[in-house]
Protein backbone atom coordinates (compact mmCIF):
# COMPACT_ATOMS: atom_id res chain seq x y z
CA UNK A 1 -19.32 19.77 -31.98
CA UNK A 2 -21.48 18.95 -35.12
CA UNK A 3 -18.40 17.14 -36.47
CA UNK A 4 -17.78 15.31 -33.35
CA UNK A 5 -21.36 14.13 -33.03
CA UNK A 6 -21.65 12.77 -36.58
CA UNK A 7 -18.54 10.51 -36.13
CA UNK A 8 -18.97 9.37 -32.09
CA UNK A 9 -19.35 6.25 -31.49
CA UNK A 10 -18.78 4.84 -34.91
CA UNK A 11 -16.91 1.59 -34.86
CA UNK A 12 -15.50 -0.69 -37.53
CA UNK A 13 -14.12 2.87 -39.14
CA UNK A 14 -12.20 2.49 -42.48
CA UNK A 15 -9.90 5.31 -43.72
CA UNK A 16 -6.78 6.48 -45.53
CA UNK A 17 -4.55 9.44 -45.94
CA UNK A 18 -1.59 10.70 -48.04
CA UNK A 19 0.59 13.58 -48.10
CA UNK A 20 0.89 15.87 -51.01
CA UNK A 21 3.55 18.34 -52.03
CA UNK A 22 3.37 20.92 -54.88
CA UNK A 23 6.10 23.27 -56.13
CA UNK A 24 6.09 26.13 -58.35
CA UNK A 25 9.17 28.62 -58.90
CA UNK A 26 7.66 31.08 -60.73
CA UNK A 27 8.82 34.18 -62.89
CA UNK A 28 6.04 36.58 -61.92
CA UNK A 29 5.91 40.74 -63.40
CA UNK A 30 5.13 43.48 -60.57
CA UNK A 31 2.71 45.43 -62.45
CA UNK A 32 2.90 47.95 -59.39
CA UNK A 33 6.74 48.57 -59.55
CA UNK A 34 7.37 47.59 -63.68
CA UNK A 35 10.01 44.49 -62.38
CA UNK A 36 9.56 41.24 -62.15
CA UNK A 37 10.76 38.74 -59.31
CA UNK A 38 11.45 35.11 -59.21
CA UNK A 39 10.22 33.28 -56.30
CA UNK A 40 9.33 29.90 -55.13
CA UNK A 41 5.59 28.50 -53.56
CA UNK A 42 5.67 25.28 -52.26
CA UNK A 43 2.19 23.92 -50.52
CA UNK A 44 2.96 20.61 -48.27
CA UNK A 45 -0.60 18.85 -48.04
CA UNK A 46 -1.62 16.61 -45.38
CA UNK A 47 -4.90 14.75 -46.60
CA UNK A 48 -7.40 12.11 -44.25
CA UNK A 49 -10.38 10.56 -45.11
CA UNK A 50 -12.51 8.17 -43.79
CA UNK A 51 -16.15 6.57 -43.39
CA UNK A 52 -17.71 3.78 -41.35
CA UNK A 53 -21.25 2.58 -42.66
CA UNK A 54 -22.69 5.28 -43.76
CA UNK A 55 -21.08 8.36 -42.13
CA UNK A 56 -17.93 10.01 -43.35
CA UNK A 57 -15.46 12.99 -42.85
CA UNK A 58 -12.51 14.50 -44.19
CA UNK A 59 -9.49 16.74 -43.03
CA UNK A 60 -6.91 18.50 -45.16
CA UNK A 61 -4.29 20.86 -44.16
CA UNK A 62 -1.62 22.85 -45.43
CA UNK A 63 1.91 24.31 -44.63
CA UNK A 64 2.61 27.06 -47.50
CA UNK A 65 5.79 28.41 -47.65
CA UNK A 66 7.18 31.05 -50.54
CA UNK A 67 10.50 31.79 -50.80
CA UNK A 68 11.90 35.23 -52.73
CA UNK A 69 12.45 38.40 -51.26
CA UNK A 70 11.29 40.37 -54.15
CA UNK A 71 7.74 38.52 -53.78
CA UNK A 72 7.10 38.88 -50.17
CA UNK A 73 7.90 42.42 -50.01
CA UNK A 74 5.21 43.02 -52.96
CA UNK A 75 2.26 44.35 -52.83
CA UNK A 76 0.51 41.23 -54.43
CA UNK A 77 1.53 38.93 -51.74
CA UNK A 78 0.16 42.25 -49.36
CA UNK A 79 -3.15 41.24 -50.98
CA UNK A 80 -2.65 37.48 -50.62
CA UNK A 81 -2.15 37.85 -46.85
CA UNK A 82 -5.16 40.38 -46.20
CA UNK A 83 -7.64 37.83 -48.10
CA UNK A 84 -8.84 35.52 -45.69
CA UNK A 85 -11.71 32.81 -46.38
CA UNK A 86 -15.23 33.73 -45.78
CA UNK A 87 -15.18 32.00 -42.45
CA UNK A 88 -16.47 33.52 -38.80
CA UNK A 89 -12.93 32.16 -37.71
CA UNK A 90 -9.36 32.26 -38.70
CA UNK A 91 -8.23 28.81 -40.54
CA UNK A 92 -4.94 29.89 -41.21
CA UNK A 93 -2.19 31.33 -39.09
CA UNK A 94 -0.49 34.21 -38.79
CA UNK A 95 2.25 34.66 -41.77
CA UNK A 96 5.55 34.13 -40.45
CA UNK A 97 8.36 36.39 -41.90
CA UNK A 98 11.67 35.31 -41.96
CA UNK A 99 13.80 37.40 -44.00
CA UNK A 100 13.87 36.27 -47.27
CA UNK A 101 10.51 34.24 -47.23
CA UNK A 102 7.46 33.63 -45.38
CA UNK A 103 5.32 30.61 -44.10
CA UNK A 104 1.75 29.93 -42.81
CA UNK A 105 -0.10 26.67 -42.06
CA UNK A 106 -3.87 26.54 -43.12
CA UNK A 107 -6.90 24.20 -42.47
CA UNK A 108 -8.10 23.46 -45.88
CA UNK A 109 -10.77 21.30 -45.36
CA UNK A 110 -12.95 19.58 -42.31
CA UNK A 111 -16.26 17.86 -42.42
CA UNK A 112 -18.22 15.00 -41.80
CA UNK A 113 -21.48 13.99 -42.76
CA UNK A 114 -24.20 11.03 -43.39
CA UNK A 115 -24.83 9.66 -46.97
CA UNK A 116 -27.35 6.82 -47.94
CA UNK A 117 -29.35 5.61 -50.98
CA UNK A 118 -31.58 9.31 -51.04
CA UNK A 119 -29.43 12.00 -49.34
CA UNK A 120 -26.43 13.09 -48.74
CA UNK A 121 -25.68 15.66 -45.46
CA UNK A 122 -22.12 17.24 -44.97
CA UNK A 123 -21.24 19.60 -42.17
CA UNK A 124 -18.04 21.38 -41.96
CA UNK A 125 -15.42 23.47 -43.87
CA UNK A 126 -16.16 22.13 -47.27
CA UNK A 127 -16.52 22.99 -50.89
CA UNK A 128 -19.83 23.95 -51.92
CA UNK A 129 -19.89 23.36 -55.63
CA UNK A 130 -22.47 25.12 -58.16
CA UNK A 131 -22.38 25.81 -61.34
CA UNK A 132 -21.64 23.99 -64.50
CA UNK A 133 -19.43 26.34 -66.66
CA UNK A 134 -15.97 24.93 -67.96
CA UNK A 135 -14.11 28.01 -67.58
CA UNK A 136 -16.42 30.25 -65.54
CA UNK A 137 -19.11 29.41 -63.24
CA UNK A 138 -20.95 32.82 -62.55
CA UNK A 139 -23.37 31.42 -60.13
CA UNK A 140 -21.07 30.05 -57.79
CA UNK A 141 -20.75 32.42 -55.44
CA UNK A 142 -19.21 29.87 -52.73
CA UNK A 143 -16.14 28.81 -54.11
CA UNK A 144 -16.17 30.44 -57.43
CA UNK A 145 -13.18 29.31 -59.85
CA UNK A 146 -10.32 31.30 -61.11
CA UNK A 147 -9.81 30.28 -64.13
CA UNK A 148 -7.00 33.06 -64.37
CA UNK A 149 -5.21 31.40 -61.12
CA UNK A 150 -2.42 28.94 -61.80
CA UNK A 151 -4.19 26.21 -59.65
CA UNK A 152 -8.00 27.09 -60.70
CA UNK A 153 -9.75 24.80 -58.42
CA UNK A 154 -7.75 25.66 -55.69
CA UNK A 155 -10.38 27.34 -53.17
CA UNK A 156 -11.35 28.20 -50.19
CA UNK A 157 -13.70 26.41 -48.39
CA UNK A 158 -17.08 27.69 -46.55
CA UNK A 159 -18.39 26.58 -43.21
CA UNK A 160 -21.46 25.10 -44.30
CA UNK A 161 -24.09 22.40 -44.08
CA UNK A 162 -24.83 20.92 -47.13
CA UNK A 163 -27.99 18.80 -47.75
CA UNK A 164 -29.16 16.78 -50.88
CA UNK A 165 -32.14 14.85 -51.48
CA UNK A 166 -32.81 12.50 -54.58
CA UNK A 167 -36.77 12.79 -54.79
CA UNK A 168 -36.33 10.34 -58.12
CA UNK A 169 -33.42 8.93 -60.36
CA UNK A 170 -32.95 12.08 -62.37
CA UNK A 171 -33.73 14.94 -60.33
CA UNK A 172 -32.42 16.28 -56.88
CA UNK A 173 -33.04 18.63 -54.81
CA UNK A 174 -30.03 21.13 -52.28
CA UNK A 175 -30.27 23.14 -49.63
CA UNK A 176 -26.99 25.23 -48.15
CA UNK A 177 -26.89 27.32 -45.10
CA UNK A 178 -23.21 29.09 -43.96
CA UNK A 179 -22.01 30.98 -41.83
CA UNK A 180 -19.93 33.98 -42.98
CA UNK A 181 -17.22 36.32 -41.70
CA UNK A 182 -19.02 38.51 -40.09
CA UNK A 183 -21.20 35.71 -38.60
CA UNK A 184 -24.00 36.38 -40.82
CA UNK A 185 -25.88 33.66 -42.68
CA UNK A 186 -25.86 32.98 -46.63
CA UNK A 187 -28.98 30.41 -47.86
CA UNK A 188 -28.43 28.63 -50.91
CA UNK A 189 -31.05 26.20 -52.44
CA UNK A 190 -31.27 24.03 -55.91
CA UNK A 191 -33.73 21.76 -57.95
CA UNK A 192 -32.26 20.20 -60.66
CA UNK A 193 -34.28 17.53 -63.04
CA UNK A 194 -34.01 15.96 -66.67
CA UNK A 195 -36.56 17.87 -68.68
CA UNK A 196 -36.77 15.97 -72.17
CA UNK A 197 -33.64 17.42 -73.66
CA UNK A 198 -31.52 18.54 -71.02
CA UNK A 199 -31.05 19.02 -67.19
CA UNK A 200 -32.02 21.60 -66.02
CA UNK A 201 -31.51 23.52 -62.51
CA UNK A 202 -32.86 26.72 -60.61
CA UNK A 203 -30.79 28.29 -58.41
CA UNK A 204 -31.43 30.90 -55.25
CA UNK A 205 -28.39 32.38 -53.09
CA UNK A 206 -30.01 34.82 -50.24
CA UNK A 207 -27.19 36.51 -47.83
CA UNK A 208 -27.29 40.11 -45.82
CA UNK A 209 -25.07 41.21 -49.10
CA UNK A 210 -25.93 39.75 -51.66
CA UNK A 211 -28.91 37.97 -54.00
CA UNK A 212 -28.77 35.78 -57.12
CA UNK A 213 -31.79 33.96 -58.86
CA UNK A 214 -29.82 31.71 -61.42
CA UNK A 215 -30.22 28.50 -63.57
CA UNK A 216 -28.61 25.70 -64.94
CA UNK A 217 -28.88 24.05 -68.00
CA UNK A 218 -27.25 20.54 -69.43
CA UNK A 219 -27.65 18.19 -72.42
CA UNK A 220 -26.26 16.78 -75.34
CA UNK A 221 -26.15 18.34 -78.75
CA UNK A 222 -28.47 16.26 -80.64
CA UNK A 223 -26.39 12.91 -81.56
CA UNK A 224 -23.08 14.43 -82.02
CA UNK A 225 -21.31 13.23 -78.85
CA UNK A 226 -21.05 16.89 -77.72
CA UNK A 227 -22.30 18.18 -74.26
CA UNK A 228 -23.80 21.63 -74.21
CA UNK A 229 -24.36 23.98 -71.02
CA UNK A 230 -25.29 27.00 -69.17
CA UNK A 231 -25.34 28.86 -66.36
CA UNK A 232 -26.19 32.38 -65.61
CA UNK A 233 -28.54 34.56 -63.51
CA UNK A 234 -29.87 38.37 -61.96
CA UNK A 235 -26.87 39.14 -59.33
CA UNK A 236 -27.88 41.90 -56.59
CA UNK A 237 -24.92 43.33 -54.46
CA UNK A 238 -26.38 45.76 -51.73
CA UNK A 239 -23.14 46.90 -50.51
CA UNK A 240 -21.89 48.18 -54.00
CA UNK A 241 -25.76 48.88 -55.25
CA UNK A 242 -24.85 46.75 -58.14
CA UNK A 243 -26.93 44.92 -60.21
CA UNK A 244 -26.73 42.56 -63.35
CA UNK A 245 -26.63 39.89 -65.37
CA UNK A 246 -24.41 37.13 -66.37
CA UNK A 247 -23.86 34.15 -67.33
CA UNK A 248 -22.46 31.36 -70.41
CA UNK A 249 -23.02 29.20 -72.97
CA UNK A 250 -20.47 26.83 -74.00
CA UNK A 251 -19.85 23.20 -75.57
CA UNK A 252 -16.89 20.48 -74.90
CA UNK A 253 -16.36 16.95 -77.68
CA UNK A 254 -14.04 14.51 -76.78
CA UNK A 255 -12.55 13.55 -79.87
CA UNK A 256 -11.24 9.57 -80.33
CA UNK A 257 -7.77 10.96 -80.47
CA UNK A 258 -7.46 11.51 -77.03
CA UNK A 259 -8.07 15.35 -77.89
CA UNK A 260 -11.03 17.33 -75.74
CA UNK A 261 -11.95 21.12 -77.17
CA UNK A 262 -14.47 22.69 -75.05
CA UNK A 263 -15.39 26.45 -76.15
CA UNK A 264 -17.29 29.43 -73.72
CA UNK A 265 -18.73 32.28 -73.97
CA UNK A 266 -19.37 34.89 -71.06
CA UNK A 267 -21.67 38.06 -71.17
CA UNK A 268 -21.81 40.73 -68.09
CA UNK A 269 -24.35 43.19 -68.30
CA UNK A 270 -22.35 45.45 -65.98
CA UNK A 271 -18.60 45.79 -66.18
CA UNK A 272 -15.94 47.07 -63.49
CA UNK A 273 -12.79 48.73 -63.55
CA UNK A 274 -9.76 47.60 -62.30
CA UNK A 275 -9.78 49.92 -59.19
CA UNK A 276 -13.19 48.52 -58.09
CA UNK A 277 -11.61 44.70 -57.93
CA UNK A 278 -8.12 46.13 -56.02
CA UNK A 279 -10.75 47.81 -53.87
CA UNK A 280 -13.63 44.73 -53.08
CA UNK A 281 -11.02 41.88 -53.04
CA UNK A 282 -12.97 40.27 -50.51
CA UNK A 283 -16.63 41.05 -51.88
CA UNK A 284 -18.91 38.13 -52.27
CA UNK A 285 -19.38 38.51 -56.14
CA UNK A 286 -15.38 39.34 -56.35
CA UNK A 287 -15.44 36.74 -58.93
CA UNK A 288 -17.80 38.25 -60.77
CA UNK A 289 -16.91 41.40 -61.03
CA UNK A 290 -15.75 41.74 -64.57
CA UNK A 291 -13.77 44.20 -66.75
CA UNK A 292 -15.18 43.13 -70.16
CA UNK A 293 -18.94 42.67 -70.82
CA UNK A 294 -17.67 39.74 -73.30
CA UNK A 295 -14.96 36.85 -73.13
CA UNK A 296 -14.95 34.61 -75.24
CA UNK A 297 -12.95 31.03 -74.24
CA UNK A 298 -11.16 27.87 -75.77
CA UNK A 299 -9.64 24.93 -73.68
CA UNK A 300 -7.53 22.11 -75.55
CA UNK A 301 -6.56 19.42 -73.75
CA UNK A 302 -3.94 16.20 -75.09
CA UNK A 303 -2.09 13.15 -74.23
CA UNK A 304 0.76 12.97 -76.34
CA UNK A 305 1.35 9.79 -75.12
CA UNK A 306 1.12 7.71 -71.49
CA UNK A 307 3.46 9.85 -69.84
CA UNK A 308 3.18 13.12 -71.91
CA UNK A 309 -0.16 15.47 -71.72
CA UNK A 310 -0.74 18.95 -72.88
CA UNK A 311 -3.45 21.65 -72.24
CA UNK A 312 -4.04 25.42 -73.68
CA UNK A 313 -6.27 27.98 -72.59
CA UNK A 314 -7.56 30.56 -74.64
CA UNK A 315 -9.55 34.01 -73.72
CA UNK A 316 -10.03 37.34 -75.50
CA UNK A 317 -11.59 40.00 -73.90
CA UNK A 318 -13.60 42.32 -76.19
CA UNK A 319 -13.45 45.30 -74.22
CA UNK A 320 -12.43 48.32 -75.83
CA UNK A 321 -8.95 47.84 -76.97
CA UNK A 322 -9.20 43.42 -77.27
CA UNK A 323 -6.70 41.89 -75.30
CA UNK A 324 -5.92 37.75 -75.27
CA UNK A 325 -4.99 35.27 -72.10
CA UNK A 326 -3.21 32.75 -72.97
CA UNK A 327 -1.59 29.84 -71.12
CA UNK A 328 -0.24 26.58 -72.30
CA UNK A 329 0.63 23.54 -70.24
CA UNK A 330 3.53 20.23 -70.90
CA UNK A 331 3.22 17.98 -68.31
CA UNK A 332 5.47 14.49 -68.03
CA UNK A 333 3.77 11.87 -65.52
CA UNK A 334 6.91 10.07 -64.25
CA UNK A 335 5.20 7.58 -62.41
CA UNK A 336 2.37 7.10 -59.96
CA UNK A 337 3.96 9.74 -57.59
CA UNK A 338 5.27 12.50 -59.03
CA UNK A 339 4.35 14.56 -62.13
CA UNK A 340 6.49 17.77 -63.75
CA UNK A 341 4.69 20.25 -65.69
CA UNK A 342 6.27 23.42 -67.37
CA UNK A 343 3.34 26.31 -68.11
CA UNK A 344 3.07 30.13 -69.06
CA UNK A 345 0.69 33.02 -68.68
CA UNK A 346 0.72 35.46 -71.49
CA UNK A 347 -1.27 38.38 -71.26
CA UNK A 348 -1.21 39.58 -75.05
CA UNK A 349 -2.71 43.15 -75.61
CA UNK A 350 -2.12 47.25 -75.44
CA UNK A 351 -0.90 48.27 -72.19
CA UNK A 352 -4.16 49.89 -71.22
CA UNK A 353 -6.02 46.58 -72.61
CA UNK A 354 -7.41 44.01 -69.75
CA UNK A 355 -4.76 41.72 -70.29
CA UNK A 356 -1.94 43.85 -71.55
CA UNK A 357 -1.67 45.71 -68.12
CA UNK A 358 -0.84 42.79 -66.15
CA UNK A 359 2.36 41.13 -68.03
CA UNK A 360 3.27 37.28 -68.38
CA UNK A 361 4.08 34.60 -65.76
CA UNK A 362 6.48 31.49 -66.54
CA UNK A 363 6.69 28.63 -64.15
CA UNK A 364 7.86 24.88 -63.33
CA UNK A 365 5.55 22.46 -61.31
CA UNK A 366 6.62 19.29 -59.35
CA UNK A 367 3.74 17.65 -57.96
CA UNK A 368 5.14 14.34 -55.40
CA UNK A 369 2.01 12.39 -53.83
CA UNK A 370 2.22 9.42 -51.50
């Protein structure tokens, strides 16, 4: 109804749309069953957007589709199908079986909202984005990325109304309220200003589960063209009477080559094992929940050339026996519309390591937009 009233009656309406399909076949290990099974995901995207004056809104769904018996009989894709986004409704439909594969549609994204000069108001399912961590981003505790997942900005969205006020050119000031699963209401709020050297941001996430006091900090390493940040903050999870802190430091250069290098560190004061994550999936600070109360991190990224680009992540995980994550990316740009990439995950380390336990993942990408 929100949605409905910030878009009715608007005339002289300009929009566009596209379609976007992504497919992976992927060789994947069952760490539950020692075998591994080849399968393929395919996500067809449907994306609109649109704004007249100053109001605008945006709608993306999805029809997902995986293919491979092996996979859909697995317990992983068990787990996939019981997570559901933390929204009081379903967005996505029921999986359909059919044999030897298994399809769903989703509503990724839908909201609208008013933006002038001073402030910006969105209203929908939407992406609620906090933090300002390369590889992690602790105090996101919305839509939290994987940097583990193949696709790590891939998230769920939140049902949400998101406000933001410039009070002057360099600082601004958010306020979030949701509306969770269980129909409960999370609070979110941020200043963030230049102070001398750096921007800097105070964070506060209140929900019936869950409490974070955080910051944010940005700037540039004196005049050596690198960017330096952090993020981090007190976590309080009533359910699991947990509580901690965490958070980075890290630095990215761009270097005239064409070559970026940006380098992480993350510290947990509290650690988890791997049956607590199989058991709180769903939990608010899932993402947080850590096995190692040190990572350390390394991105590379590379064009080779106009058509040829390359990335490599790097993690090690210091706890107790160190284990590695590892995964390299080729990608060929053919033209405008479609782009092939060919990647691994290699989990490097003794079989009771982090890492070690979970075995390594090959795939091929073909990306078509239009």
């Amino acid at each position: 109804m929100i949605l409905l009233l910030l878009v009715s009656g608007v005339h002289a309406a300009e929009g566009s749309s596209g379609i976007e399909n992504t497919n992976f076949i992927l060789r994947q290990p069952d760490i539950f069953n020692s075998a591994d099974y080849v399968y393929d995901y395919n996500r067809l995207r449907l994306d609109s957007e649109g704004s007249a004056g100053d109001f605008f809104w945006t709608f993306t769904g999805d029809a997902v589709n995986f293919l491979g018996q092996g996979y859909v009989d697995s317990r992983d894709f068990h787990y996939l199908k019981a997570s559901k986004a933390d929204i009081p409704f379903d967005v996505r439909t029921t999986v359909y079986d059919y044999g030897c594969g298994a399809v769903f549609f989703r509503l990724h994204r839908l909201y609208g909202g008013y933006q002038d000069e001073s402030q910006v108001l969105s209203v929908g399912i939407q992406k609620i984005s906090m933090g300002v961590g390369r590889i992690w981003t602790p105090t996101d505790l919305y839509n939290p990325r994987n940097a583990y997942a193949l696709e790590p900005d891939e998230v769920s969205g939140v049902l949400a109304a998101d406000y933001t006020y410039s009070v002057s050119d360099m600082s601004t000031l958010s306020s979030v309220i949701s509306m969770r699963r269980d129909h409960t209401l999370k609070y979110a709020a941020r200043f963030k200003g230049y102070l001398r050297v750096a921007d800097v941001g105070v964070d506060f996430i209140v929900s019936h589960d869950t409490l974070m006091i955080g910051y944010e900090l940005e700037g540039n390493l004196f005049d050596t063209g690198a960017e330096w940040r952090s993020e981090g903050g007190y976590f309080r999870n009533y359910p699991m009477n947990a509580g901690f802190f965490q958070g980075i430091i890290g630095a990215d250069y761009g270097f005239e080559n064409g070559l970026t290098v940006a380098v992480e560190m993350l510290y947990s004061s509290q650690t988890f094992s791997y049956v607590n994550l199989l058991e709180n999936y769903d939990c608010e600070i899932a993402n947080n929940m850590v096995m190692s109360p040190l990572y350390a991190g390394l991105t590379f990224q590379y064009d080779f050339n106009l058509v040829f680009s390359g990335s490599l992540l790097l993690i090690e995980s210091f706890d107790g026996p160190a284990s590695s994550f590892i995964a390299p990316v080729i990608t060929y740009t053919l033209n405008d519309h479609h782009t092939f990439s060919a990647g691994a995950q290699f989990n490097v380390g003794a079989g009771d390591s982090e890492f070690g336990m979970l075995g390594d993942i090959y795939y091929l990408k073909w990306k078509a937009a239009f």
